[in-house]
N, C-alpha and C. Protein backbone atom coordinates (compact mmCIF):
# COMPACT_ATOMS: atom_id res chain seq x y z
N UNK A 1 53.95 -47.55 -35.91
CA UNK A 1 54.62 -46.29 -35.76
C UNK A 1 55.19 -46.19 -34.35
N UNK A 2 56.46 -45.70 -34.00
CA UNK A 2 56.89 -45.56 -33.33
C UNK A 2 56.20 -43.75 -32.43
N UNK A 3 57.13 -44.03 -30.90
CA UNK A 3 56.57 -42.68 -30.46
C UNK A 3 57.76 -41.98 -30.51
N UNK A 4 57.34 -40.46 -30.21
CA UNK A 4 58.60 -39.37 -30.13
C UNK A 4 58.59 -39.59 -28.74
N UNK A 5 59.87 -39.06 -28.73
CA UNK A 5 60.89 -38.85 -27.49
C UNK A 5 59.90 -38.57 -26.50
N UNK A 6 59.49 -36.92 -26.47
CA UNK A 6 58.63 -36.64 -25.79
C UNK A 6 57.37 -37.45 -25.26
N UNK A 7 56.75 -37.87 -26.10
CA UNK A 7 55.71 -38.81 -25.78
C UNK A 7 56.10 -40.39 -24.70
N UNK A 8 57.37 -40.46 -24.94
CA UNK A 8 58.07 -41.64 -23.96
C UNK A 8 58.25 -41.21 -22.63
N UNK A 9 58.66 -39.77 -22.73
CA UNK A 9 59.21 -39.19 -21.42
C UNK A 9 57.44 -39.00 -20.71
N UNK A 10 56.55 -38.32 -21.15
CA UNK A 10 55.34 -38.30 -21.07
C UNK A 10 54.97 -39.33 -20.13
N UNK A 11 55.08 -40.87 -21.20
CA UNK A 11 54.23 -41.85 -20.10
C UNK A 11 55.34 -42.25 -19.56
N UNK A 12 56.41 -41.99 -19.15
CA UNK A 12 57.60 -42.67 -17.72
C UNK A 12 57.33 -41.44 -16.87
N UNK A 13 56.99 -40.42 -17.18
CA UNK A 13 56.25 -39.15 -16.10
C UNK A 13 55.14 -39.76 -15.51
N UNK A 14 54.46 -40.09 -16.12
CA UNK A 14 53.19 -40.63 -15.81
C UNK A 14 52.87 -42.13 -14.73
N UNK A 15 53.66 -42.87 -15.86
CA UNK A 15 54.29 -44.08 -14.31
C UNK A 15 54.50 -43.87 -13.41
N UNK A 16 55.90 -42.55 -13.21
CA UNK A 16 55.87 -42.48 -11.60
C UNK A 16 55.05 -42.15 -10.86
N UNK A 17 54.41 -41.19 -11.49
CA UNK A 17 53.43 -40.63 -10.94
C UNK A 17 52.04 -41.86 -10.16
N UNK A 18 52.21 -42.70 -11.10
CA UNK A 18 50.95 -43.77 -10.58
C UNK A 18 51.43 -44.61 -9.59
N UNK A 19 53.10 -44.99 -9.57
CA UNK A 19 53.56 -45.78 -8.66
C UNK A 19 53.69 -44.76 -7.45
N UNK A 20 53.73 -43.94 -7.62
CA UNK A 20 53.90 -42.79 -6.08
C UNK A 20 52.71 -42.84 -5.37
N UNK A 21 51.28 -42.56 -6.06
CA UNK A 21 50.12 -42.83 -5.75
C UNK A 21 50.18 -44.49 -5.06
N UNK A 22 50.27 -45.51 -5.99
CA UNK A 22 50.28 -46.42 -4.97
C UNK A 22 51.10 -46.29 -4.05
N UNK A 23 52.28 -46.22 -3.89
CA UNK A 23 52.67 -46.66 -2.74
C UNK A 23 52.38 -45.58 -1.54
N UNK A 24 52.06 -44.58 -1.69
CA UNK A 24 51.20 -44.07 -0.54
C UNK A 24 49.82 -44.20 -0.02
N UNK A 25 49.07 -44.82 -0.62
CA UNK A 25 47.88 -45.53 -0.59
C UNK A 25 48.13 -46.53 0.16
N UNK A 26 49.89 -47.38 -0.39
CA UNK A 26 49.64 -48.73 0.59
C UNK A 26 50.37 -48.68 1.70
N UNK A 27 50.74 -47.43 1.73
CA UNK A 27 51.30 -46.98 3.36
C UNK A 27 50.69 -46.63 4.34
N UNK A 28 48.94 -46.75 3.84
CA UNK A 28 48.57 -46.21 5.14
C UNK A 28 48.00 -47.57 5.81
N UNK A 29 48.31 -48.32 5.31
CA UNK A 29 47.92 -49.96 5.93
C UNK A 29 48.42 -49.94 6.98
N UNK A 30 50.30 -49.49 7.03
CA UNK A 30 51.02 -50.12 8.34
C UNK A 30 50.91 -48.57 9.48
N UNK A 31 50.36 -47.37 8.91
CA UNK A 31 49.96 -46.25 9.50
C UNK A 31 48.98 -46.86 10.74
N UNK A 32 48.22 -46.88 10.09
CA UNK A 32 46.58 -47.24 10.98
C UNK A 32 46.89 -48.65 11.74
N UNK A 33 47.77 -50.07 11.03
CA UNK A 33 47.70 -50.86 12.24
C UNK A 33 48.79 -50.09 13.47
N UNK A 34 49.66 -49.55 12.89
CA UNK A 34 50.85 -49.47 14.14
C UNK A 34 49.81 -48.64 15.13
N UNK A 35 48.49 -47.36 14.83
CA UNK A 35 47.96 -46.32 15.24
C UNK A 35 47.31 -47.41 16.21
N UNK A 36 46.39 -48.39 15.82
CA UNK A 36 45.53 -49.02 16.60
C UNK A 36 45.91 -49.77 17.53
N UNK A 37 46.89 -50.74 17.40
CA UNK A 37 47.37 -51.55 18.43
C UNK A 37 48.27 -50.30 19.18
N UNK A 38 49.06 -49.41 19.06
CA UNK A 38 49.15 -48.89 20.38
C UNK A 38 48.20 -47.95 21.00
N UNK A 39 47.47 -48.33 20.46
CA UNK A 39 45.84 -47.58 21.13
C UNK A 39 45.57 -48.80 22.28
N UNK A 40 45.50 -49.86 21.90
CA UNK A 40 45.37 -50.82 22.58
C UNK A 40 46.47 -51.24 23.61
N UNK A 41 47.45 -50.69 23.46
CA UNK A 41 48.44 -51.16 24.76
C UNK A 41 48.44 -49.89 25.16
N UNK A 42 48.55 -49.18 25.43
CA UNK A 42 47.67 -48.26 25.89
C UNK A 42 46.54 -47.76 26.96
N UNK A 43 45.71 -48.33 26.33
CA UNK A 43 44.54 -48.49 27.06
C UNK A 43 44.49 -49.46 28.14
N UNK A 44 45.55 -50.89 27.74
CA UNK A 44 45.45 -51.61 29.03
C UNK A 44 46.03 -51.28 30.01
N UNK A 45 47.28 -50.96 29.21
CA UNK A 45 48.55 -50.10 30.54
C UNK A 45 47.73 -48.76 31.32
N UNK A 46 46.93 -48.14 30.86
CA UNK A 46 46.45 -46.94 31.53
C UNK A 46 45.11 -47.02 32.15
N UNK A 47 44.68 -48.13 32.01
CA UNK A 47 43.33 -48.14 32.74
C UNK A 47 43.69 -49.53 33.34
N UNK A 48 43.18 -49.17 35.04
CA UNK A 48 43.69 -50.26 35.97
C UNK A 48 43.01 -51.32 35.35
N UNK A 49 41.59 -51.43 35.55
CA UNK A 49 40.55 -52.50 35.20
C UNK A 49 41.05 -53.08 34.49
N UNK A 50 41.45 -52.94 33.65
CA UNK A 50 42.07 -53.51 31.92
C UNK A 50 42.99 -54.99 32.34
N UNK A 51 43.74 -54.75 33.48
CA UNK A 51 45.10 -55.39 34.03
C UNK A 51 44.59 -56.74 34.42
N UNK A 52 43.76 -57.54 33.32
CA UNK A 52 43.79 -59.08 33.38
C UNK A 52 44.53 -59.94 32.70
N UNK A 53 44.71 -61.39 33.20
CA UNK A 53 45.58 -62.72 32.09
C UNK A 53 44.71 -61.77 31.09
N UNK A 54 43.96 -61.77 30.27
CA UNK A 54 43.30 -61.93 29.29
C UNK A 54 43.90 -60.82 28.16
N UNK A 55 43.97 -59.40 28.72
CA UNK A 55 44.32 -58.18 28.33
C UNK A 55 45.27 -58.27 28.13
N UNK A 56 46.74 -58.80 28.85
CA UNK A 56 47.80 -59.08 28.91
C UNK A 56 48.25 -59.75 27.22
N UNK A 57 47.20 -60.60 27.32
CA UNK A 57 47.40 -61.84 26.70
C UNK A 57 47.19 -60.90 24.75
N UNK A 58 46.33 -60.38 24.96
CA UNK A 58 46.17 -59.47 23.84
C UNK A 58 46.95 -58.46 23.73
N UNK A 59 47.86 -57.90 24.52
CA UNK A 59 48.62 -56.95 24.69
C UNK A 59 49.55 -57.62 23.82
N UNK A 60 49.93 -59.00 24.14
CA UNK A 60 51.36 -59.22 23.20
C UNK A 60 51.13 -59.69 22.08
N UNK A 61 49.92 -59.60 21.19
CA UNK A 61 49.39 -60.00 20.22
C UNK A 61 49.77 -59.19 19.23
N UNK A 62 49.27 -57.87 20.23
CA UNK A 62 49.31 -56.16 19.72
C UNK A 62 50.12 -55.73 19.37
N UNK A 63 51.38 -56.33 20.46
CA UNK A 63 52.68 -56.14 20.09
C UNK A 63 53.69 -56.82 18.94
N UNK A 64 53.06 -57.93 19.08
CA UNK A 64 53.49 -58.76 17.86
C UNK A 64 52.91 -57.91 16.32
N UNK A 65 51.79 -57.89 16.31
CA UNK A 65 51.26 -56.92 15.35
C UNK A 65 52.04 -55.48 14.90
N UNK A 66 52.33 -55.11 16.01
CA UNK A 66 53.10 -53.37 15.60
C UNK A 66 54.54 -54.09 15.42
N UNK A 67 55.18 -55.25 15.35
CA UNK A 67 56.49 -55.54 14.94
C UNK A 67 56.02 -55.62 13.72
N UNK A 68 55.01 -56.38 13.45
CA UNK A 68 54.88 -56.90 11.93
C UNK A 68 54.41 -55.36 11.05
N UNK A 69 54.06 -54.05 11.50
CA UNK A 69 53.75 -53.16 10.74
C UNK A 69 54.47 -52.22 10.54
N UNK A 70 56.32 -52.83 11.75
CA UNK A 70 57.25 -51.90 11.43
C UNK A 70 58.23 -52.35 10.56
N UNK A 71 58.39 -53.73 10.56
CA UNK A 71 59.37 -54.37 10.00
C UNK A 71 59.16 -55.01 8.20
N UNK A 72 57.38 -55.64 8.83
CA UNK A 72 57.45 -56.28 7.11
C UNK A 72 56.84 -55.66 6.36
N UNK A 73 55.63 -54.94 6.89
CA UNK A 73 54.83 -53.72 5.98
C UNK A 73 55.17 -53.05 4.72
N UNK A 74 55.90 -52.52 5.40
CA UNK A 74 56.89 -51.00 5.24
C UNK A 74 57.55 -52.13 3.71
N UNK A 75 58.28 -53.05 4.04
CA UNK A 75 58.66 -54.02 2.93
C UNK A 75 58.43 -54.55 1.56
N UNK A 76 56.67 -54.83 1.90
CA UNK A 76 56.12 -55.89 1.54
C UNK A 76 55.27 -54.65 0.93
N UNK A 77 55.33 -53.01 1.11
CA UNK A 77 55.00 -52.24 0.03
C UNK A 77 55.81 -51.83 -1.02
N UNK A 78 57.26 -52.12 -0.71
CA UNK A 78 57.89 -51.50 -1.43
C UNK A 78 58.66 -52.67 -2.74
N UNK A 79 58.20 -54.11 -1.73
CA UNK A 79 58.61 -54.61 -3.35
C UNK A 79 56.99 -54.88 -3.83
N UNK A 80 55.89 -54.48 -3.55
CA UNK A 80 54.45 -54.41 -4.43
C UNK A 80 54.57 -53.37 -5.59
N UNK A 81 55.33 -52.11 -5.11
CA UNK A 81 55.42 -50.92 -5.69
C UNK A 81 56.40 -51.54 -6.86
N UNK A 82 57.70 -52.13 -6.63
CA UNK A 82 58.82 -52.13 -7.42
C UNK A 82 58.63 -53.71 -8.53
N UNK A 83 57.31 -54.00 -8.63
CA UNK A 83 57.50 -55.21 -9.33
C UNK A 83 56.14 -54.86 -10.42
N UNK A 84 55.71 -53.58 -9.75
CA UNK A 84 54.51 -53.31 -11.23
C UNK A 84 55.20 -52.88 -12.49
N UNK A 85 54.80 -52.98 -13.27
CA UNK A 85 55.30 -52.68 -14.39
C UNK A 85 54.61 -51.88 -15.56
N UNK A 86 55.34 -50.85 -15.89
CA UNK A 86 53.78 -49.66 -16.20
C UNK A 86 53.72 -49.99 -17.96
N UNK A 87 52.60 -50.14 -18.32
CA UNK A 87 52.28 -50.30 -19.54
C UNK A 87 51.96 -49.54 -20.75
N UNK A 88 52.80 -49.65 -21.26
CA UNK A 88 52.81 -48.59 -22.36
C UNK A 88 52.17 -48.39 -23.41
């Protein structure tokens, strides 16, 4: 047996609804790294002590990190989101 109209529109309501949920769930991945590493540059830049090779050296790690949570993140949720496929 086939479904009515309504009942189709129903579960494609419902899909979005689950893909919206994910993909804000998997947005808070690149939220919290971008939050932490500039917590961390930060902290070295503002506290003298901090100002070793070593800190430095993690500083551009940090930085490398908040490129990767502005550029591929953000990405790499949105084709996770766009390749599920909701089951009917």
């Amino acid at each position: 047996m086939g479904r009515s109209p309504s009942q189709n529109l129903q579960l494609q309501i419902a899909c979005v609804y689950r893909l919206q949920f994910w993909a804000l769930s998997l947005l808070v991945f690149p939220v919290v790294t971008l939050f932490g590493n500039l917590l961390v540059c930060l902290s070295v830049f503002i506290e003298r002590t901090l100002h070793t090779i070593t800190n430095f050296f993690i500083v551009s790690l940090a930085v490398a990190d908040i490129m990767v949570a502005i550029l591929v993140m953000p990405l790499a949720v949105y084709v996770e989101v766009r390749t599920v496929h909701c089951s009917a």
